[in-house]
Protein backbone atom coordinates (compact mmCIF):
# COMPACT_ATOMS: atom_id res chain seq x y z
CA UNK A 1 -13.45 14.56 -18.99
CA UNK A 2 -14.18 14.73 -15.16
CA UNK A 3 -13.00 12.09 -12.86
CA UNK A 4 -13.86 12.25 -9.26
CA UNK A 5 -11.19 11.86 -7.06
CA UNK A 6 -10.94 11.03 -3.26
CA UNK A 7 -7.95 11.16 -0.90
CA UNK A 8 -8.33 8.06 2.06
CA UNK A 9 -6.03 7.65 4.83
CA UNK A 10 -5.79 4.16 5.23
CA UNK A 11 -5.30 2.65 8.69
CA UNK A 12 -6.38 5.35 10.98
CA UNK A 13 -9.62 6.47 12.63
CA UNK A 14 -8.24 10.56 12.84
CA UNK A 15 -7.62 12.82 9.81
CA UNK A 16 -4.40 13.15 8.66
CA UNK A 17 -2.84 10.35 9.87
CA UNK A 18 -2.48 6.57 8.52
CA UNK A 19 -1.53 6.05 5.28
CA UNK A 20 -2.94 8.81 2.61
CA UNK A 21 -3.64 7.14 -0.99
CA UNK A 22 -6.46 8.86 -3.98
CA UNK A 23 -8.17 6.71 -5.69
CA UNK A 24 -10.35 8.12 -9.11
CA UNK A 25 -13.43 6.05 -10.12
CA UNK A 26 -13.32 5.73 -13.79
CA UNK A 27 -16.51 4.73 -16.15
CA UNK A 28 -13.99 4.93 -19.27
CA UNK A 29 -10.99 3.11 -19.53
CA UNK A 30 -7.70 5.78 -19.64
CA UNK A 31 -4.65 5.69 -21.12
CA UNK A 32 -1.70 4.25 -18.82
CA UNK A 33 0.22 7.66 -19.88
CA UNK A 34 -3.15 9.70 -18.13
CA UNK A 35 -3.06 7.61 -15.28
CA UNK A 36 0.90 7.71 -14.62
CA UNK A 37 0.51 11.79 -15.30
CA UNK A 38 -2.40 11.91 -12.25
CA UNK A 39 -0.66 9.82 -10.45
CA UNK A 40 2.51 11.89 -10.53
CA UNK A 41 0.27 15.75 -10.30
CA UNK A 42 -1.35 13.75 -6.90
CA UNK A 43 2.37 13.06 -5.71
CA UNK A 44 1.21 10.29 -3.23
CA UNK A 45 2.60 7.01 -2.43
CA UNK A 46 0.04 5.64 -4.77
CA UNK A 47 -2.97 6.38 -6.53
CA UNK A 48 -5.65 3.92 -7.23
CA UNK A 49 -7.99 3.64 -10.41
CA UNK A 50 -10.54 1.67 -10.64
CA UNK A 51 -12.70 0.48 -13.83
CA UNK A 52 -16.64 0.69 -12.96
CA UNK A 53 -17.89 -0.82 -16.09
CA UNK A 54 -16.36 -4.25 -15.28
CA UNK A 55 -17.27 -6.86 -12.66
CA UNK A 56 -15.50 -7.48 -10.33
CA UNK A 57 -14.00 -4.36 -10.97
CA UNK A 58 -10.44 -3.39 -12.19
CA UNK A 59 -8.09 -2.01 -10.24
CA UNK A 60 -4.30 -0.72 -11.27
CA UNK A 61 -2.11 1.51 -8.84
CA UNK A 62 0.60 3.95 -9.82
CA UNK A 63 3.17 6.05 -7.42
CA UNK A 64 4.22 9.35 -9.06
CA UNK A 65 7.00 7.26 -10.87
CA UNK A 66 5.65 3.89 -11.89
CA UNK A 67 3.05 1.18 -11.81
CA UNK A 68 2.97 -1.42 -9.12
CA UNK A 69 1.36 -5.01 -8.63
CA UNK A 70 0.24 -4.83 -5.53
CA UNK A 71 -1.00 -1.82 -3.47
CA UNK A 72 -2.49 -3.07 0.16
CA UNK A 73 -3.79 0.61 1.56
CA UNK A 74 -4.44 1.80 -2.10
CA UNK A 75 -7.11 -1.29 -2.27
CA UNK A 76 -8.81 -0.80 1.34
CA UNK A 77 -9.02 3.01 0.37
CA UNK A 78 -10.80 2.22 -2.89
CA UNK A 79 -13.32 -0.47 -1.04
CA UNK A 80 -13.84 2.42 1.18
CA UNK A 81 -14.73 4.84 -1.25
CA UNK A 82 -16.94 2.43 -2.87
CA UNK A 83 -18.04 1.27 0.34
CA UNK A 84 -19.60 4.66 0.78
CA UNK A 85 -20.31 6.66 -2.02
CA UNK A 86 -21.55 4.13 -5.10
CA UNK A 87 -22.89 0.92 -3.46
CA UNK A 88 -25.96 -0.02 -1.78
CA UNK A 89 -25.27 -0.13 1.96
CA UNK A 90 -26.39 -3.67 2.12
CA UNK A 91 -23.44 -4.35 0.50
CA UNK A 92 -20.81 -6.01 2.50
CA UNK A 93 -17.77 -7.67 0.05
CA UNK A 94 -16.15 -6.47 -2.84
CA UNK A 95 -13.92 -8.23 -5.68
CA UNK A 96 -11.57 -6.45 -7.34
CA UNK A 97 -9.41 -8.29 -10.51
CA UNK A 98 -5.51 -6.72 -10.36
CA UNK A 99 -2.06 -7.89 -12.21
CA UNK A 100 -1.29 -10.14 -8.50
CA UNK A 101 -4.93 -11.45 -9.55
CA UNK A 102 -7.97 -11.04 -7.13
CA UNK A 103 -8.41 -9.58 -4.21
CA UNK A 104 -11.27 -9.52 -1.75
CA UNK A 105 -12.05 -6.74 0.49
CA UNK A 106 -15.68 -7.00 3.17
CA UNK A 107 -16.71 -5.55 5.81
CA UNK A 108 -17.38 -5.39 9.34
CA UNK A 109 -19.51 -3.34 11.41
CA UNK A 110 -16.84 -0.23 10.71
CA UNK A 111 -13.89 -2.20 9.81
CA UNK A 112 -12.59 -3.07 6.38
CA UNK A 113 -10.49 -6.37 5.51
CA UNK A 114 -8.22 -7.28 2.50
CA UNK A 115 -7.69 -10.93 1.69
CA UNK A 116 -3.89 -10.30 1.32
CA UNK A 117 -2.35 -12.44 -0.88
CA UNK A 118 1.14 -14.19 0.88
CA UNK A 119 4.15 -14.05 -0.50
CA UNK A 120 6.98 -16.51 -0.20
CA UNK A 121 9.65 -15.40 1.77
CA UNK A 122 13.43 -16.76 3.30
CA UNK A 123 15.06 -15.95 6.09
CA UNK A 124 18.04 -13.66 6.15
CA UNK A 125 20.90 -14.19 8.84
CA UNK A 126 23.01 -11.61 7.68
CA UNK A 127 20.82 -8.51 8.71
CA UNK A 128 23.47 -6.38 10.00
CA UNK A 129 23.62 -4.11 7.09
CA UNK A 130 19.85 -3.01 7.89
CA UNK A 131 21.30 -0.87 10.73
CA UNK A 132 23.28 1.36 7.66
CA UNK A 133 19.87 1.64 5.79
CA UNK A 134 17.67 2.70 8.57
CA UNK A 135 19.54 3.23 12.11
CA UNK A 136 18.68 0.30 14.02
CA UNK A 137 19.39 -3.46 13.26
CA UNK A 138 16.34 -5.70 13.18
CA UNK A 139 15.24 -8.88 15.23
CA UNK A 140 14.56 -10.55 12.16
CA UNK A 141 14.99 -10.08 8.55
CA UNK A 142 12.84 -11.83 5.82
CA UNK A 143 12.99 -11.66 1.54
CA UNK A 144 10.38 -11.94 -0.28
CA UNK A 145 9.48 -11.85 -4.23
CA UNK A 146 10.17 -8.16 -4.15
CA UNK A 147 10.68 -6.66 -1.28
CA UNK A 148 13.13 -6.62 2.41
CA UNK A 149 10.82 -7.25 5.60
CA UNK A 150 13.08 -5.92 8.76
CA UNK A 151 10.84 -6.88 12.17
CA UNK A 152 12.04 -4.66 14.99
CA UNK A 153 10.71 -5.02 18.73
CA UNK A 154 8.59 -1.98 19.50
CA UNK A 155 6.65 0.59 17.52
CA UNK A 156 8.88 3.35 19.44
CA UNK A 157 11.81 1.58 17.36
CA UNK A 158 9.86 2.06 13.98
CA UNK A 159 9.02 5.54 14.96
CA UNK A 160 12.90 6.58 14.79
CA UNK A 161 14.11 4.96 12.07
CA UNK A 162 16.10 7.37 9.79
CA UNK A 163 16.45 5.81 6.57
CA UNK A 164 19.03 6.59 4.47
CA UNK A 165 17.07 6.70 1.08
CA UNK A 166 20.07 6.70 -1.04
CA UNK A 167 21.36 3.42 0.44
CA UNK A 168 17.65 2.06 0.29
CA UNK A 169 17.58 2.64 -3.49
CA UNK A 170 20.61 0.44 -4.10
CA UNK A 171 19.70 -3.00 -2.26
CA UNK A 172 18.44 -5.53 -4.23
CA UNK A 173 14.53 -5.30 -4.00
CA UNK A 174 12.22 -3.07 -4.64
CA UNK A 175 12.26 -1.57 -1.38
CA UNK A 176 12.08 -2.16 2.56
CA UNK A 177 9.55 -2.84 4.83
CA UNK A 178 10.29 -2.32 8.87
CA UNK A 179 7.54 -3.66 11.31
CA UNK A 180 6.99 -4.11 15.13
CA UNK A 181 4.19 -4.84 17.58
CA UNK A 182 2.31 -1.79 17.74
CA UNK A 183 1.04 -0.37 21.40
CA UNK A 184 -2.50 0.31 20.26
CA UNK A 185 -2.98 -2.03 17.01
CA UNK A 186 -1.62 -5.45 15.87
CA UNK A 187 1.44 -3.92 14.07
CA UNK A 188 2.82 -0.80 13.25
CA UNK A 189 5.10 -0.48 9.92
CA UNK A 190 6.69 2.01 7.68
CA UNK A 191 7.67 1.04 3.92
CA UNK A 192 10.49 2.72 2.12
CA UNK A 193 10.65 2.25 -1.78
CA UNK A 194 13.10 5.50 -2.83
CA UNK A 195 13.32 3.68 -6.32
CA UNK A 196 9.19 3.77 -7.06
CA UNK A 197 8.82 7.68 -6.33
């Protein structure tokens, strides 16, 4: 069996930069063991497969370790790949059906947009121990359904974080997501999730 597979960096306009993620068109449907095994021999943050016999088409993402939900780069680098190497130019939205349900990516002159869905979060007032995960103590700390969101105050801020992966992988959530205002874009952010390889 042969299975094209492409390596996008998500969120950049320059080669290696952004956020890296392979995603393997598949015509047949593969075993969850195949997929976690390519996932784990591409040793990215995730890898993306998507079903082309079904409409609108599946989509599951795996990390070297595990499967996940939700994948937000993983799913604009797969609309991207599809974007440009199987459909008709004229083409300008894509649905894709996933375990969080469906997601919508289109297009935009050369942009690409994901229909996100939200998650509900809380606030957290006790965000001190942050600083002991990652170097710096956040503005603002949110939960959500899985995961920590720490907000800092400047990109430079997210740039020198040192997480302390070991720490990370005992909180309780999944992982940790910091974020800022970037200089150049909307937001910058880095995600830490030591326990999902």
């Amino acid at each position: 069996m042969r299975l094209p597979i492409f390596q996008v960096d998500a969120f950049t306009d320059r080669l290696f930069s952004g956020n890296p993620a392979a995603v393997i068109l598949m015509s047949d449907v593969l075993s969850e063991e195949l997929m976690q095994s390519i996932a784990l021999e591409n040793n990215l943050s995730e890898t993306a497969f998507i079903d082309l016999s079904k409409q609108p088409y599946d989509i599951r993402w795996f990390t070297p370790t595990t499967e996940v939900d939700l994948c937000g780069h993983a799913t604009l680098a797969s609309a991207k790949v599809l974007f440009d190497e199987i459909l008709d130019q004229s083409i300008n939205e894509i649905n894709f059906q996933s375990k969080s349900g469906p997601l919508r990516v289109f297009k935009k002159d050369h942009l690409t947009f994901l229909d996100f869905p939200s998650d509900k979060s809380s606030n957290v007032l006790d965000k001190a121990f942050v600083e002991d995960l990652l170097g710096f103590e956040p503005n603002y700390l949110f939960k959500g359904t899985d995961d920590y969101l720490a907000v800092f105050s400047s990109e430079d801020i997210i740039k020198n974080l040192k997480p302390n992966f070991s720490k990370i992988s005992q909180i309780n959530s999944r992982g940790l997501i910091a974020s800022a205002p970037g200089d150049q874009v909307d937001f910058t952010s880095r995600c830490f999730y030591p326990q999902l390889g």
